[in-house]
N, C-alpha and C. Protein backbone atom coordinates (compact mmCIF):
# COMPACT_ATOMS: atom_id res chain seq x y z
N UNK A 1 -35.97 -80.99 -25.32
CA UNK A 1 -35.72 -80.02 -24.27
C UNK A 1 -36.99 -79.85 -23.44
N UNK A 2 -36.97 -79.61 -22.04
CA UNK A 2 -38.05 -79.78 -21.13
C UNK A 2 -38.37 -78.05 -21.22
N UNK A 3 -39.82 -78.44 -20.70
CA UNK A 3 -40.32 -77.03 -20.91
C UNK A 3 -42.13 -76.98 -20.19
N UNK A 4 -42.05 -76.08 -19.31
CA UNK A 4 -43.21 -75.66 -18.55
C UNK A 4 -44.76 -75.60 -19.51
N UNK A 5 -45.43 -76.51 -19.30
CA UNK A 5 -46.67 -76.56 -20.09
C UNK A 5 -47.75 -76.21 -19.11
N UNK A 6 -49.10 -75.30 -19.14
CA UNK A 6 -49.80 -75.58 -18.17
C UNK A 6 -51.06 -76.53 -18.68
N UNK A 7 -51.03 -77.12 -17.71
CA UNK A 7 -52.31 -77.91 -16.76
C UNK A 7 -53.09 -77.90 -16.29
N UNK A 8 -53.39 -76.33 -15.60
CA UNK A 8 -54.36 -76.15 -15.21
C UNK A 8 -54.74 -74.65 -14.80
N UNK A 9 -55.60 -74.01 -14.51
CA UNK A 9 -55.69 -72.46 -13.91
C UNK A 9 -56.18 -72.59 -12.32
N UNK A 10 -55.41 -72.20 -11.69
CA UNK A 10 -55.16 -72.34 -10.10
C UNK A 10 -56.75 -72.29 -9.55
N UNK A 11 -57.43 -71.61 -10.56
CA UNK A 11 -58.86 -71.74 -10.08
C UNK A 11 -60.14 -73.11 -10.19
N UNK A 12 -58.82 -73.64 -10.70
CA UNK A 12 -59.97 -74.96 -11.67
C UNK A 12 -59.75 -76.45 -10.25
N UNK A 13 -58.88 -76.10 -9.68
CA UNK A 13 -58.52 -77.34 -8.50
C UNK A 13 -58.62 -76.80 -7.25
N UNK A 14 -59.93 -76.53 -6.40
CA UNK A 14 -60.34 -76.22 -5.44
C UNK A 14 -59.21 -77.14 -4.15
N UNK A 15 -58.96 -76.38 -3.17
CA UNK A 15 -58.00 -77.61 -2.39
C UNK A 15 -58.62 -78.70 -1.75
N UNK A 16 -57.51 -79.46 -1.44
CA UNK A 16 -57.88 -81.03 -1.20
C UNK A 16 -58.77 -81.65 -2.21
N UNK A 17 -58.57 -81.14 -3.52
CA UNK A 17 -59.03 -81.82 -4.50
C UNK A 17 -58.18 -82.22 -5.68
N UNK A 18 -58.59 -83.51 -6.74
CA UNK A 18 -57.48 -83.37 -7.82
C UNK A 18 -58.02 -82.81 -9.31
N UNK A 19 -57.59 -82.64 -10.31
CA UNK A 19 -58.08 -83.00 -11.71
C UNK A 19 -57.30 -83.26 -12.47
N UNK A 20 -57.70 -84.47 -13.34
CA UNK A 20 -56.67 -85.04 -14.55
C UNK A 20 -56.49 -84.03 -15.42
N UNK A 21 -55.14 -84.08 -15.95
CA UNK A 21 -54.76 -83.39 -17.42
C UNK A 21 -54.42 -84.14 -18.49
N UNK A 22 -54.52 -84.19 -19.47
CA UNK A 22 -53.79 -84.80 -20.50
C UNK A 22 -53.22 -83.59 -21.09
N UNK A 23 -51.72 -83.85 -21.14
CA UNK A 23 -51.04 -83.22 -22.38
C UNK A 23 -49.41 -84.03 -22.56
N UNK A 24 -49.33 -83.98 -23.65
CA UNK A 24 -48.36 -84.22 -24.25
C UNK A 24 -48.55 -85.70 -24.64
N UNK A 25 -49.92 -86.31 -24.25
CA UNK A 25 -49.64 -87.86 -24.43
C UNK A 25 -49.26 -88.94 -22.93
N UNK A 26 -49.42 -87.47 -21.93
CA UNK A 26 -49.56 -88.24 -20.82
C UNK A 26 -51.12 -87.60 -20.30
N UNK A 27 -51.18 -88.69 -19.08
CA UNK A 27 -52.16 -88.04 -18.00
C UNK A 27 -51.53 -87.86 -16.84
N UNK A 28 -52.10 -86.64 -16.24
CA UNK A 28 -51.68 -86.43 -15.17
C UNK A 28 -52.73 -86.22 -14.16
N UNK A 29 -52.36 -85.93 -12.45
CA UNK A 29 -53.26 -85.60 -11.74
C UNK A 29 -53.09 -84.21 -11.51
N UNK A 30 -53.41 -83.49 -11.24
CA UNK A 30 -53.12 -81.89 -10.17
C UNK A 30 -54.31 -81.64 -9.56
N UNK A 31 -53.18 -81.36 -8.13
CA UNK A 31 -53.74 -81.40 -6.58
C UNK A 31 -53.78 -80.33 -6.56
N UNK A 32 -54.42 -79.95 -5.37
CA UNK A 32 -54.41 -78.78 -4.30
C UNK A 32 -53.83 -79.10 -2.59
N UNK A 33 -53.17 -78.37 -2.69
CA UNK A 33 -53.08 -79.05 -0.86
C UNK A 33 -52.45 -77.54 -0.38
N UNK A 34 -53.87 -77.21 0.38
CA UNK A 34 -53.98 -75.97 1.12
C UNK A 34 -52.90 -74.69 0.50
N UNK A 35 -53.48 -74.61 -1.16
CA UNK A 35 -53.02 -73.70 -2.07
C UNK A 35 -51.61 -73.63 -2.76
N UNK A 36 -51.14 -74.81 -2.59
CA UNK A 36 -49.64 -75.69 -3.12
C UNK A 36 -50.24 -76.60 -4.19
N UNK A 37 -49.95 -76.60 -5.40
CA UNK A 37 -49.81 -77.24 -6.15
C UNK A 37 -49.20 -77.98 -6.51
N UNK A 38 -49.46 -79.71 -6.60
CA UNK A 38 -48.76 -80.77 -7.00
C UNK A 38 -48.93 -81.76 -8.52
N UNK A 39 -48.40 -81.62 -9.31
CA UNK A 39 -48.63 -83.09 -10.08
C UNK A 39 -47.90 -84.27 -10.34
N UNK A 40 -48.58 -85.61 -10.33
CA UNK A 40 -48.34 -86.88 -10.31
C UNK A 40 -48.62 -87.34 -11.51
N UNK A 41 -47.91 -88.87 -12.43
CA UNK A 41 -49.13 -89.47 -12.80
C UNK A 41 -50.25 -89.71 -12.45
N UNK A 42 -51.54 -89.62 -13.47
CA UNK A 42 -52.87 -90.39 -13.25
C UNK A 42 -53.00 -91.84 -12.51
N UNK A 43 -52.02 -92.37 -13.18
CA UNK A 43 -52.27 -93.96 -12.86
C UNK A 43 -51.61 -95.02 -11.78
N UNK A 44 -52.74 -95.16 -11.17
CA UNK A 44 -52.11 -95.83 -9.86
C UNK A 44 -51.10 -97.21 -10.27
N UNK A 45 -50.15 -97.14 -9.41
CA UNK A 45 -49.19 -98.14 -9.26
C UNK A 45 -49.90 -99.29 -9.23
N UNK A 46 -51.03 -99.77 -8.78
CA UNK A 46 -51.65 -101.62 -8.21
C UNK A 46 -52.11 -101.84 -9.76
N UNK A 47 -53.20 -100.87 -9.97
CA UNK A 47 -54.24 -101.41 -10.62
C UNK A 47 -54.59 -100.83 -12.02
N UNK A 48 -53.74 -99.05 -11.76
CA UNK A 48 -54.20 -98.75 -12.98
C UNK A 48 -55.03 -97.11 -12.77
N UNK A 49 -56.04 -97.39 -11.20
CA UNK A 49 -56.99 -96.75 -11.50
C UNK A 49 -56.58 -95.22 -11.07
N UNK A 50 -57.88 -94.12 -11.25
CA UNK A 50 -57.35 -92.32 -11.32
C UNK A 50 -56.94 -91.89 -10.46
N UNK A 51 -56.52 -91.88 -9.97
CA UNK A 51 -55.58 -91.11 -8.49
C UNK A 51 -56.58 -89.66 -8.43
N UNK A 52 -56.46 -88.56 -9.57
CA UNK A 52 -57.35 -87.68 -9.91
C UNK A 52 -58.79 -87.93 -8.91
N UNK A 53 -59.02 -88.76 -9.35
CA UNK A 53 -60.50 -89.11 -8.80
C UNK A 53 -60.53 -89.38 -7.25
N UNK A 54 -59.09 -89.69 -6.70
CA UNK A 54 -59.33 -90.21 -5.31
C UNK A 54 -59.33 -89.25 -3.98
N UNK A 55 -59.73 -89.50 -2.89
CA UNK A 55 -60.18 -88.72 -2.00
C UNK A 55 -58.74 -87.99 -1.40
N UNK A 56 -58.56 -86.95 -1.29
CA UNK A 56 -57.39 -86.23 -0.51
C UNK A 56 -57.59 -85.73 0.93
N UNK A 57 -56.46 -86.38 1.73
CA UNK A 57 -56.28 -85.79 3.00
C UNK A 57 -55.17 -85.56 3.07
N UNK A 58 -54.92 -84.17 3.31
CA UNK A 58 -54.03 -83.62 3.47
C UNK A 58 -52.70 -83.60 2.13
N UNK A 59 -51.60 -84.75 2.35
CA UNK A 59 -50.73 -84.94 0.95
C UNK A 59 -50.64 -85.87 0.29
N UNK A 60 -51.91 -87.09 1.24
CA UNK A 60 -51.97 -88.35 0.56
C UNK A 60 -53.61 -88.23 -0.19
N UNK A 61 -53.11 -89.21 -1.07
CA UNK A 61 -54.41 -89.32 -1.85
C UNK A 61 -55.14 -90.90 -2.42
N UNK A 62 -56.01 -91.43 -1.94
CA UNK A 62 -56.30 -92.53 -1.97
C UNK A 62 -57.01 -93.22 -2.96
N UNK A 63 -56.43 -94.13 -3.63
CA UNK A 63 -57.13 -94.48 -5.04
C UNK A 63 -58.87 -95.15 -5.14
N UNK A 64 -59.33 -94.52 -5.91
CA UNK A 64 -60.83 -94.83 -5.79
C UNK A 64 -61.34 -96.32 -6.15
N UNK A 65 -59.99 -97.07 -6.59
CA UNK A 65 -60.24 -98.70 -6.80
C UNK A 65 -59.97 -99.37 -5.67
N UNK A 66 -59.07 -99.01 -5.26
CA UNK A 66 -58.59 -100.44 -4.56
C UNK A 66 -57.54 -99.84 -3.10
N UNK A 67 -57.97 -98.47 -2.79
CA UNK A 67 -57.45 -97.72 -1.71
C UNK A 67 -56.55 -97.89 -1.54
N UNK A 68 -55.44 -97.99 -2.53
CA UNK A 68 -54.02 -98.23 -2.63
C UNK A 68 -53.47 -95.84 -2.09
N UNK A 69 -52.61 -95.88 -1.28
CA UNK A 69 -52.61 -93.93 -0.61
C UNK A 69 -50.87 -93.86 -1.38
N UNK A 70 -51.67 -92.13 -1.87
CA UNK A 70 -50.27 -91.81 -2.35
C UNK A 70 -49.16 -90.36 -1.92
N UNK A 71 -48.20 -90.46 -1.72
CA UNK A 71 -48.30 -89.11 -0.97
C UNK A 71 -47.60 -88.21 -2.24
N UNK A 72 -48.79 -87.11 -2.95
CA UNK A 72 -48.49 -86.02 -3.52
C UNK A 72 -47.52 -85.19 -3.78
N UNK A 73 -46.93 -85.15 -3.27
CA UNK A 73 -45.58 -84.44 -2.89
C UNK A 73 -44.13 -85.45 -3.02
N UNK A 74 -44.41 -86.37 -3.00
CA UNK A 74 -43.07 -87.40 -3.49
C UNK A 74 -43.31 -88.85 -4.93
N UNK A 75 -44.81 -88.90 -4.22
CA UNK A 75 -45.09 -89.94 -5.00
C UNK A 75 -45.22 -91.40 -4.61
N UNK A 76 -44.31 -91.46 -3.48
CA UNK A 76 -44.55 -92.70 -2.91
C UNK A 76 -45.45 -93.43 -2.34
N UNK A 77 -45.87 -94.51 -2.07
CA UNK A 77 -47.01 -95.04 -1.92
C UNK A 77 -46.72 -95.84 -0.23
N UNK A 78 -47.70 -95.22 0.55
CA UNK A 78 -47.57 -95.38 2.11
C UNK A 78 -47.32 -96.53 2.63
N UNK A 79 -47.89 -97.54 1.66
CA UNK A 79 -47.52 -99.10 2.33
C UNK A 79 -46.76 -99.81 1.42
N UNK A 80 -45.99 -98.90 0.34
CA UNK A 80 -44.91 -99.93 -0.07
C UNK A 80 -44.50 -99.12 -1.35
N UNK A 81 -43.18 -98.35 -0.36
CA UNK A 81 -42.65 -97.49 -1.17
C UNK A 81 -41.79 -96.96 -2.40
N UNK A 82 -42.32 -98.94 -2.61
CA UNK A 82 -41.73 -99.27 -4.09
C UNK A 82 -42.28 -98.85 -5.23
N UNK A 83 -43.70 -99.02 -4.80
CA UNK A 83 -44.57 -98.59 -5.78
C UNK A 83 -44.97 -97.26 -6.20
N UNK A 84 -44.16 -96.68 -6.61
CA UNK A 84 -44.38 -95.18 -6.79
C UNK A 84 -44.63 -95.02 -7.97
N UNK A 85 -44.97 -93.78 -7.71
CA UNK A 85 -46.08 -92.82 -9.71
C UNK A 85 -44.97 -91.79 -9.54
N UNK A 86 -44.93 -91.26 -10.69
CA UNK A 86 -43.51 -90.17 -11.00
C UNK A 86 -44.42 -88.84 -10.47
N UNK A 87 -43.69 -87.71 -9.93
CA UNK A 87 -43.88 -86.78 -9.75
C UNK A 87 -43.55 -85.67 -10.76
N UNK A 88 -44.30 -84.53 -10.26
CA UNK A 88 -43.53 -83.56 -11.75
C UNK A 88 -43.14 -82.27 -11.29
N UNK A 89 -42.81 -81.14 -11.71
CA UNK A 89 -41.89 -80.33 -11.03
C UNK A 89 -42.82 -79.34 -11.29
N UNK A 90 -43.35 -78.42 -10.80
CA UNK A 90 -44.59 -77.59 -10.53
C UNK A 90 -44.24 -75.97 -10.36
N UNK A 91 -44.65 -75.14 -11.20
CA UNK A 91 -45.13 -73.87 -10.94
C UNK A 91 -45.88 -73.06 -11.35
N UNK A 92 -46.24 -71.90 -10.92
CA UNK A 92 -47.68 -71.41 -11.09
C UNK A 92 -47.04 -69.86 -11.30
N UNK A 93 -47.60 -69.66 -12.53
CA UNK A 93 -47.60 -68.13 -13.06
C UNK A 93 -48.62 -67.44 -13.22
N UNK A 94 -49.33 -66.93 -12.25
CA UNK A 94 -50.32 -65.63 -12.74
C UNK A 94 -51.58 -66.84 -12.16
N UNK A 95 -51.78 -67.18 -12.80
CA UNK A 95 -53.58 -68.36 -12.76
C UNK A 95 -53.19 -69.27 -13.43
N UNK A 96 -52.03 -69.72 -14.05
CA UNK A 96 -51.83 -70.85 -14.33
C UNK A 96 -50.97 -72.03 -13.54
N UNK A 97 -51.52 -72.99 -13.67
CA UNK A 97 -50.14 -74.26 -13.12
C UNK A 97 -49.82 -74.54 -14.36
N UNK A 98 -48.29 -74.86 -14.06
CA UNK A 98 -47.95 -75.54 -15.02
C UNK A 98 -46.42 -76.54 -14.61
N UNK A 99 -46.22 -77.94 -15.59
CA UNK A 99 -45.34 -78.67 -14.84
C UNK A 99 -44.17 -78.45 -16.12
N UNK A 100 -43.52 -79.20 -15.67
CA UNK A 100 -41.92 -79.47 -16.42
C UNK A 100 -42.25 -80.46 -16.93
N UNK A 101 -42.17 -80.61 -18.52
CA UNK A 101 -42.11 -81.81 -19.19
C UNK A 101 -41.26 -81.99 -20.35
């Protein structure tokens, strides 16, 4: 049965920034985008590498290997929208984020 875990405290992901989570045996990323909270998998579709780690503009976020852009909010990947990372279903109680897993 799925169930809201948090990830993070709304204070810990300054916007236009990410940070990885691990829980449950996954990794994840969580964004900020101008006080909206998003999470993705960690791991980029090409190569592997942290999405977490990569630079954010605006809802895309660009991987720090191999500048493969992802857009936060769906998951899809700007130049080939096959390659997508799963998204996760997001809400925030009090100071916490937390996703659906």
């Amino acid at each position: 049965m799925a169930e809201y875990v948090r990830v993070a405290g709304t204070g810990d992901v300054p916007p236009g920034h990410g940070l990885e989570a691990e829980i449950n045996g996954k990794t994840l990323a969580v964004f900020n985008v101008g006080g909206t909270f998003h999470v993705i998998d960690n791991t980029c579709a090409h190569r592997g590498g942290p999405l977490c780690e990569g630079e954010v503009e605006g809802k895309i976020v660009t991987c720090p290997w191999h500048g493969w852009q992802f857009d936060v909010t769906t998951g899809e990947c700007t130049k080939n929208p096959s390659a997508k990372v799963e998204v996760y279903q997001v809400k925030v109680e009090g100071p916490d984020v937390k996703v659906l897993l």
